[in-house]
C-alpha atoms as a PDB file:
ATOM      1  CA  UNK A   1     135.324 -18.811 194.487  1.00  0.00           C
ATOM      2  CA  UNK A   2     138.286 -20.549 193.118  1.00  0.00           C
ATOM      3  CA  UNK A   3     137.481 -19.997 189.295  1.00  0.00           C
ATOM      4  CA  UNK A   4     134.685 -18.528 186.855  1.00  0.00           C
ATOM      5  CA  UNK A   5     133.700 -19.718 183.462  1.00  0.00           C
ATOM      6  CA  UNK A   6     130.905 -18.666 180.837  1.00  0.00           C
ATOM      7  CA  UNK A   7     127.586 -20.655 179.953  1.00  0.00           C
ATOM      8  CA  UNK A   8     126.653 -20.076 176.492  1.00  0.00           C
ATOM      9  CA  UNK A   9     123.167 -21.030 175.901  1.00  0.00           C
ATOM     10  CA  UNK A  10     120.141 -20.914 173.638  1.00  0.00           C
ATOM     11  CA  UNK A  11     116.698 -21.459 174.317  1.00  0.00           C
ATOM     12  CA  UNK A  12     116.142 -23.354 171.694  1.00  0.00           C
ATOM     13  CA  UNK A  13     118.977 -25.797 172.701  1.00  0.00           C
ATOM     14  CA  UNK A  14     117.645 -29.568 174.078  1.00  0.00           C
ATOM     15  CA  UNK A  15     120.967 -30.135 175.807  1.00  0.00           C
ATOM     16  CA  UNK A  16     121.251 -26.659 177.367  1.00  0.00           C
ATOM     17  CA  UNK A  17     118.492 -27.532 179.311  1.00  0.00           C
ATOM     18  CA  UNK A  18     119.951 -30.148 180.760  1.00  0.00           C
ATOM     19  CA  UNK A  19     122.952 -27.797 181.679  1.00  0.00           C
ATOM     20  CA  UNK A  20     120.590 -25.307 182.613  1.00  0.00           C
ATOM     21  CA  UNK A  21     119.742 -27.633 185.761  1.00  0.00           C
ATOM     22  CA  UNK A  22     123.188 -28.789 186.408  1.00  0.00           C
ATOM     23  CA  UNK A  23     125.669 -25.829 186.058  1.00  0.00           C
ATOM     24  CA  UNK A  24     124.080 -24.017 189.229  1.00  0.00           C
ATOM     25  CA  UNK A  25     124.758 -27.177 191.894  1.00  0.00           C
ATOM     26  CA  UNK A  26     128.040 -28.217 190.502  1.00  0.00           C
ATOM     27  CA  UNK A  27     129.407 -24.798 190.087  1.00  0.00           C
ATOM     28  CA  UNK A  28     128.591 -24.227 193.746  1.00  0.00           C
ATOM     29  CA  UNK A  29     130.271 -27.475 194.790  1.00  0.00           C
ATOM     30  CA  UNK A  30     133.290 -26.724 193.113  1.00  0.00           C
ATOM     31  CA  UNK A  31     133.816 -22.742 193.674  1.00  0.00           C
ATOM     32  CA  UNK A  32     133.362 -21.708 190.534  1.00  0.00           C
ATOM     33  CA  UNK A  33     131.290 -18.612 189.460  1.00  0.00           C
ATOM     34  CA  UNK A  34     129.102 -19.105 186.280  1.00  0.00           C
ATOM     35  CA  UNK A  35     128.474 -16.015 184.323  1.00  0.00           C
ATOM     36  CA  UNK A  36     124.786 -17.450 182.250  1.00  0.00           C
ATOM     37  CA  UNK A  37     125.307 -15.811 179.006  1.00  0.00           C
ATOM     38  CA  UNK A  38     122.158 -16.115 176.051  1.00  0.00           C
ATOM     39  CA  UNK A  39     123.009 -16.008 172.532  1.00  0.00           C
ATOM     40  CA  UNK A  40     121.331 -17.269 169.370  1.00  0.00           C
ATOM     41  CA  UNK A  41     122.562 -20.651 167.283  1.00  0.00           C
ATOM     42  CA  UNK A  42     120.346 -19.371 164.023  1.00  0.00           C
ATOM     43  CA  UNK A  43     123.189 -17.016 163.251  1.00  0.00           C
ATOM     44  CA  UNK A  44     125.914 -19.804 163.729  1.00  0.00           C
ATOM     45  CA  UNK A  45     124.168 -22.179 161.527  1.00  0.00           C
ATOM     46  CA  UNK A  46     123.138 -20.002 158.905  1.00  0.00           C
ATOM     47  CA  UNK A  47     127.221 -19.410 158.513  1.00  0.00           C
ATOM     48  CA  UNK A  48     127.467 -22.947 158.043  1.00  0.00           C
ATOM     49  CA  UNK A  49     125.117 -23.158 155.760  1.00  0.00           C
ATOM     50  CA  UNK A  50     122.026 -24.490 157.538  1.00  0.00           C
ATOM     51  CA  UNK A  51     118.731 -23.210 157.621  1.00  0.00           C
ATOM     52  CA  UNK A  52     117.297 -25.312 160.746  1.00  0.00           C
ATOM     53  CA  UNK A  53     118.961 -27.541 163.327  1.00  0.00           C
ATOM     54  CA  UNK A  54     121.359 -30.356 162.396  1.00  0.00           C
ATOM     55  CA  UNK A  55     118.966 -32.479 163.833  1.00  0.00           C
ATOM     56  CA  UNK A  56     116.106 -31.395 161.447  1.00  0.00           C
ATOM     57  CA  UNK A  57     118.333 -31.985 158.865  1.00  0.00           C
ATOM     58  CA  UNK A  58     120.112 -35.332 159.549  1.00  0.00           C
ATOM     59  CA  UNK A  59     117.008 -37.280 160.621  1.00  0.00           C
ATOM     60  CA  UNK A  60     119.308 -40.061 162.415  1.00  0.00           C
ATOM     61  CA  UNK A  61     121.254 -37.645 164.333  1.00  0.00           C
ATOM     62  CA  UNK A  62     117.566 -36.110 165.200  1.00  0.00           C
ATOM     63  CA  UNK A  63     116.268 -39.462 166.504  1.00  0.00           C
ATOM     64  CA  UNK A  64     119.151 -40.458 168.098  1.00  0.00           C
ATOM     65  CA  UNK A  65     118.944 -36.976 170.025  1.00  0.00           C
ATOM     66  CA  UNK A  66     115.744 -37.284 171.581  1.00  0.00           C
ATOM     67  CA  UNK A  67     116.541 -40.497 172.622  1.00  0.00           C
ATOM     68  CA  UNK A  68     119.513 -39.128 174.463  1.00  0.00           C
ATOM     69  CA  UNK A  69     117.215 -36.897 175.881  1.00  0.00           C
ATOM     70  CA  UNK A  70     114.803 -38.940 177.056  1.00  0.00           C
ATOM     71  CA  UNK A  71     117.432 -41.267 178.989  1.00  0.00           C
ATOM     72  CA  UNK A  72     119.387 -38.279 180.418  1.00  0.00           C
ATOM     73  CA  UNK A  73     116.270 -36.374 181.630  1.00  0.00           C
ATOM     74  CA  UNK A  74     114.840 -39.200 183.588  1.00  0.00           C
ATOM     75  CA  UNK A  75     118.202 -39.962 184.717  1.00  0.00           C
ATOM     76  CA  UNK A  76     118.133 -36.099 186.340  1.00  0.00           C
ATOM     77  CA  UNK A  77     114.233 -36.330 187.296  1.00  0.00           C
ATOM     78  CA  UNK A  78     113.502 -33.545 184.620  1.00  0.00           C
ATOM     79  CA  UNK A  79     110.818 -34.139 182.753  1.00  0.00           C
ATOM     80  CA  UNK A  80     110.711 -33.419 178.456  1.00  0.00           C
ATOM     81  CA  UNK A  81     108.154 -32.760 176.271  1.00  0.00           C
ATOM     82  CA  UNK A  82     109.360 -32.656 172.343  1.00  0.00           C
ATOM     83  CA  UNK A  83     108.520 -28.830 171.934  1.00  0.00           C
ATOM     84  CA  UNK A  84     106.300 -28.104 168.978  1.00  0.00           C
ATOM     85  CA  UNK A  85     108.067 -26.781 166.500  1.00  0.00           C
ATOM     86  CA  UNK A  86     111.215 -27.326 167.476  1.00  0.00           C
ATOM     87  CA  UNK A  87     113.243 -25.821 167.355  1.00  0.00           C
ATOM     88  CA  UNK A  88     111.065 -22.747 168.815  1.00  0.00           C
ATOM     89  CA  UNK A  89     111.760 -19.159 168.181  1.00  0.00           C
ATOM     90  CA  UNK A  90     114.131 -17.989 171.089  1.00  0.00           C
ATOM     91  CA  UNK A  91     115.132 -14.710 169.794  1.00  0.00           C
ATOM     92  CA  UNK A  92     112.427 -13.023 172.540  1.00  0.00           C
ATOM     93  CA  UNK A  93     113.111 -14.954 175.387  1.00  0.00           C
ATOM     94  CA  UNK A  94     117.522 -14.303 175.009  1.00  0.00           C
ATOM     95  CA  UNK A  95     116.302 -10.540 175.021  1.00  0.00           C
ATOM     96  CA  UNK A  96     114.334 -10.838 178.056  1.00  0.00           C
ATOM     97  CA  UNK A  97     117.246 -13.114 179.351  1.00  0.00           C
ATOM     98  CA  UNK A  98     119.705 -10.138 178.918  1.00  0.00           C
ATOM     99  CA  UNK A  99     117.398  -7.784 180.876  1.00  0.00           C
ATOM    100  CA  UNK A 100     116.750 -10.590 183.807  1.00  0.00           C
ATOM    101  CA  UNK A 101     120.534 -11.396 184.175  1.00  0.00           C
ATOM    102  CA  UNK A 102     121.081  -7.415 184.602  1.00  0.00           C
ATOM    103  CA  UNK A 103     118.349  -7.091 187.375  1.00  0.00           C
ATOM    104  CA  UNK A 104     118.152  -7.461 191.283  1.00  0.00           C
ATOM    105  CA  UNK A 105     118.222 -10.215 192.914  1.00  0.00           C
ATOM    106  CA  UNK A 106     121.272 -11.385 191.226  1.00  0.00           C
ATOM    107  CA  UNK A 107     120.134 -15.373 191.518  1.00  0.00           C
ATOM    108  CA  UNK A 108     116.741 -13.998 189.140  1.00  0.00           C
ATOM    109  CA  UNK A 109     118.202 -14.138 186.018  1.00  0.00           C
ATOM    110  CA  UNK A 110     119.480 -18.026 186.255  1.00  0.00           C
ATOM    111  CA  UNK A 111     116.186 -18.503 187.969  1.00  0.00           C
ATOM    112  CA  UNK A 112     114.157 -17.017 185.064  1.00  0.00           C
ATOM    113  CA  UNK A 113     116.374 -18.892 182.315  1.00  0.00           C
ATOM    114  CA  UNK A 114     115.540 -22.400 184.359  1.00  0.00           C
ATOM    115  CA  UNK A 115     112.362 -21.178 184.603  1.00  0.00           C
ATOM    116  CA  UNK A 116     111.737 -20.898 180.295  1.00  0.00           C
ATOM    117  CA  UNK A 117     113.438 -24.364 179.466  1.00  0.00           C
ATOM    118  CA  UNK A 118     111.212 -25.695 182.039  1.00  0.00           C
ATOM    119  CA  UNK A 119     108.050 -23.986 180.541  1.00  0.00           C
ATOM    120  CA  UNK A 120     109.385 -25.197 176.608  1.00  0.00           C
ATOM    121  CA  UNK A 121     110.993 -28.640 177.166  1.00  0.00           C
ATOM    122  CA  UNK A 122     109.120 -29.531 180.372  1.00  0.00           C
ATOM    123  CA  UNK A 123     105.458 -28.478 179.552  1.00  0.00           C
ATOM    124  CA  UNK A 124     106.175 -27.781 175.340  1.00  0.00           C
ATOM    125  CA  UNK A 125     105.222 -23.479 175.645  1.00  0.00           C
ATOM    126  CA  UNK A 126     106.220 -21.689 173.481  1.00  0.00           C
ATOM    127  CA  UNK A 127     108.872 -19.579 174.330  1.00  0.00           C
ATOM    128  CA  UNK A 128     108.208 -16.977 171.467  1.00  0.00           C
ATOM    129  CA  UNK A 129     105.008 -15.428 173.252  1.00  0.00           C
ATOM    130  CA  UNK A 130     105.175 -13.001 175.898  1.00  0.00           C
ATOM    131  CA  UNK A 131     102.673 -14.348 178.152  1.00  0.00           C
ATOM    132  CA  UNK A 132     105.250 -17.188 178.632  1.00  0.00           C
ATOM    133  CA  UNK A 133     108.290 -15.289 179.352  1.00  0.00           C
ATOM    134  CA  UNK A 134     106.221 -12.758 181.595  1.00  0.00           C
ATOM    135  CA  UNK A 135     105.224 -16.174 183.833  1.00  0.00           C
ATOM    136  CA  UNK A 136     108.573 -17.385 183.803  1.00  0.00           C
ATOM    137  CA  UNK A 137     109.359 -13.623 185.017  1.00  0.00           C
ATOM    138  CA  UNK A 138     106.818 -13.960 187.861  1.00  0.00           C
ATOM    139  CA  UNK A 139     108.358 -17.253 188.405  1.00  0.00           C
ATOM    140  CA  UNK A 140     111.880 -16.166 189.228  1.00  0.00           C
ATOM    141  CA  UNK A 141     110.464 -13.612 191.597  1.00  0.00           C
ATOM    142  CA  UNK A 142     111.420 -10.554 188.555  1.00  0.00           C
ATOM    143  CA  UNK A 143     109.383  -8.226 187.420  1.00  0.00           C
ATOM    144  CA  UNK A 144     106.467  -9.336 184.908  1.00  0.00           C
ATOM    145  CA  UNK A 145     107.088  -5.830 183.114  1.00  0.00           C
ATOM    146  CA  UNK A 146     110.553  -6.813 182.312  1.00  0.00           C
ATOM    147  CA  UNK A 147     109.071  -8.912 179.776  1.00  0.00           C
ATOM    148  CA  UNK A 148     108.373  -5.738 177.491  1.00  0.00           C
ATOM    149  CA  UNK A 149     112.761  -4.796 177.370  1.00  0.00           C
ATOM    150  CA  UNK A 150     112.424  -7.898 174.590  1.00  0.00           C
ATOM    151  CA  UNK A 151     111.838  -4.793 172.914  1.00  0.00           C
ATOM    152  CA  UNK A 152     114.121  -2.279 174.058  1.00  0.00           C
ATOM    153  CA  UNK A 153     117.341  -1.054 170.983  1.00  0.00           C
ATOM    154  CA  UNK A 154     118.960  -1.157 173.231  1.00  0.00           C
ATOM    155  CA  UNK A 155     118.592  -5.058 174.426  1.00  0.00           C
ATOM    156  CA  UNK A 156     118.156  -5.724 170.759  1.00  0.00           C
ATOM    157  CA  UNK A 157     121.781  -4.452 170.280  1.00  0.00           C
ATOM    158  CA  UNK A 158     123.408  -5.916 173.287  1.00  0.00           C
ATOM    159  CA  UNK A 159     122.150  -9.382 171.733  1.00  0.00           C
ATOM    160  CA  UNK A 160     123.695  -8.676 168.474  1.00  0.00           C
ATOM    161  CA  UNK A 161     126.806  -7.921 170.875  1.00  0.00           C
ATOM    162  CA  UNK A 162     126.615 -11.106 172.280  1.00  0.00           C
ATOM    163  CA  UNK A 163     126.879 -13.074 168.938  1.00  0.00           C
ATOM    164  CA  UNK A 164     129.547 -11.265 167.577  1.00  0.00           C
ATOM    165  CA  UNK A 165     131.444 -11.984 170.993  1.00  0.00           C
ATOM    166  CA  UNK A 166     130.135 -15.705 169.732  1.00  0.00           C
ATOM    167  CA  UNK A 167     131.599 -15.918 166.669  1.00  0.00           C
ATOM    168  CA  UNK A 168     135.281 -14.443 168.327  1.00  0.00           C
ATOM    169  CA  UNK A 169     135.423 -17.053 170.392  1.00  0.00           C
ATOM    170  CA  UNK A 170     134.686 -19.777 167.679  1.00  0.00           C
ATOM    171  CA  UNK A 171     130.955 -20.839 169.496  1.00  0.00           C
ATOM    172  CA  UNK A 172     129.854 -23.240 166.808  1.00  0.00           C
ATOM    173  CA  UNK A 173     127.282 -24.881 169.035  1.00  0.00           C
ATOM    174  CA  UNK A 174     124.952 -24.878 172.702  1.00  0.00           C
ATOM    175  CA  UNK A 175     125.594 -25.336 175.203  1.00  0.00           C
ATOM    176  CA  UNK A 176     129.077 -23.796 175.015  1.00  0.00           C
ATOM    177  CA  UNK A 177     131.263 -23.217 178.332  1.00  0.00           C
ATOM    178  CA  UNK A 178     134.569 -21.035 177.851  1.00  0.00           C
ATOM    179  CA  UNK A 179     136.943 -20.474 180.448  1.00  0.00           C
ATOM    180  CA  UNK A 180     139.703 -17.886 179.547  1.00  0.00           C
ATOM    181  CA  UNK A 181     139.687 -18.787 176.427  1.00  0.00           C
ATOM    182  CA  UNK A 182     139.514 -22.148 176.243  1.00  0.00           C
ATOM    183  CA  UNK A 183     136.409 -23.710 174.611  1.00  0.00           C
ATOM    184  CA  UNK A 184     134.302 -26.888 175.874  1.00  0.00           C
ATOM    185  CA  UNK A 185     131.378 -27.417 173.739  1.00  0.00           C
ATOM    186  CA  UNK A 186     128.335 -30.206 174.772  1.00  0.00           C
ATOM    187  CA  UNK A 187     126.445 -30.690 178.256  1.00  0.00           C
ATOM    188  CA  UNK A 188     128.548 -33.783 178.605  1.00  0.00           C
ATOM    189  CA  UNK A 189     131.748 -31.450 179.086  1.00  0.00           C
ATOM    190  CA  UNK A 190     130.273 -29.366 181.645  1.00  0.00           C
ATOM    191  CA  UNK A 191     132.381 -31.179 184.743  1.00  0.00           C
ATOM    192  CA  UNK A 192     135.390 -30.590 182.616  1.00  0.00           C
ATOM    193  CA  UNK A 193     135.036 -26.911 181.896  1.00  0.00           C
ATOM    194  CA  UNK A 194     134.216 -26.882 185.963  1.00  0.00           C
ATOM    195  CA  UNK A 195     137.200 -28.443 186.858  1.00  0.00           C
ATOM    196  CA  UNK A 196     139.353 -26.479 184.580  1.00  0.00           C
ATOM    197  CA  UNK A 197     137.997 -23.257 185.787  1.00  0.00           C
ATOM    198  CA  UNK A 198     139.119 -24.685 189.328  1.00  0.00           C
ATOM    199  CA  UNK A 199     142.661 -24.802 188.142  1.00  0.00           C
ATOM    200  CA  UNK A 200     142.597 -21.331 188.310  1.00  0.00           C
END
C-alpha cells in the first residue's frame, strides 16, 4: 500500500452511499488503505444553525439531489429507494459501526457499513431499529449480538470522540475523505483524495 486516507461517513448521507460502494474497488486499484470512519452530520449542522438536512431545507437543492441520485445510482447498478423519513436516525447504526470496524474479520466492518446503506437507500429500512442492523450484522458474516454494543458507554463515548475529532479537522459535510490533513469533501472527490493519498 502506497498511501492511506480516512472515509468519513454518515448513515444518513445519500452520497456516502454511493462512496460506500466505490471507495473499496478503487482504493484497492490504487494501493491505498481506507480507514471507514462513522460520525454523525446532526452535530455539524446544528453548529450551523440547521435543524434537518440542507436538502430539507432548500427544497431545490433537495430535488435537484435526488435527481443526482437517481442518475448516478443507475449509472453504478445500485439501486435507491427515497428512505422514509429521510433523513433516518443513524445515531444506532454509527455505534454498531464502531463495534463492527473493531471486530474480526477485518473486511466485516466495511462489509456491515455496505451492508446498512444497502438495507436504507436500497430497500428504504430503517436504520434506527435493531432488527435491521442485527441483519446487516448477519450479513457481513459479524456477530448478530454485536448489535446490542449500540449500547455500550463505552461505544457511546468513542462516538462522541469521533465528532470532536470531526469538528478538528473542519468536517462540515459526508462523505468527507482526509488524507494527512488535507480535506476533500463530496463523493465526486473521492478519485482525488485516492490519488493524493498515492502521492505519498
Amino acid at each position: 500500500m502506497s498511501g492511506a486516507l480516512t472515509f468519513w461517513f454518515d448513515f444518513a448521507s445519500t452520497y456516502s452511499y454511493l462512496s460506500a460502494f466505490r471507495i473499496g474497488g478503487l482504493a484497492r486499484a490504487a494501493g491505498i488503505r481506507v480507514t471507514w470512519q462513522p460520525f454523525l452530520l446532526g452535530p455539524v449542522f446544528a453548529a450551523q444553525g440547521w435543524t434537518t438536512s440542507p436538502f430539507n431545507i432548500y427544497p431545490l437543492k433537495g430535488a435537484y439531489m435526488w435527481r443526482d441520485m437517481e442518475r448516478r445510482a443507475e449509472g453504478l447498478n445500485l439501486p435507491l429507494v427515497r428512505p422514509d423519513p429521510f433523513p433516518q436516525n443513524s445515531l444506532r447504526a454509527a455505534r454498531v459501526a464502531l463495534a463492527a470496524l473493531e471486530s474480526e474479520p477485518e473486511d466485516g466492518g466495511p462489509a456491515f457499513c455496505r451492508a446498512v446503506f444497502a438495507a436504507e437507500f436500497g430497500q428504504g429500512r430503517d436504520i434506527s431499529d435493531p432488527a435491521t442492523l442485527a441483519d446487516c450484522l448477519a450479513e457481513a458474516g459479524l456477530d448478530r449480538a454485536l448489535a446490542a454494543r449500540a449500547d455500550d458507554p463505552a461505544i457511546k463515548t468513542a462516538l462522541r470522540g469521533v465528532g470532536e475529532e470531526a469538528a478538528r479537522q473542519k468536517i462540515f459535510g459526508a462523505p468527507s475523505f482526509t488524507v494527512d490533513g488535507e480535506l476533500f469533501w463530496g463523493d465526486d472527490r473521492l478519485e482525488q483524495a485516492l490519488e493524493w493519498a498515492g502521492r505519498g
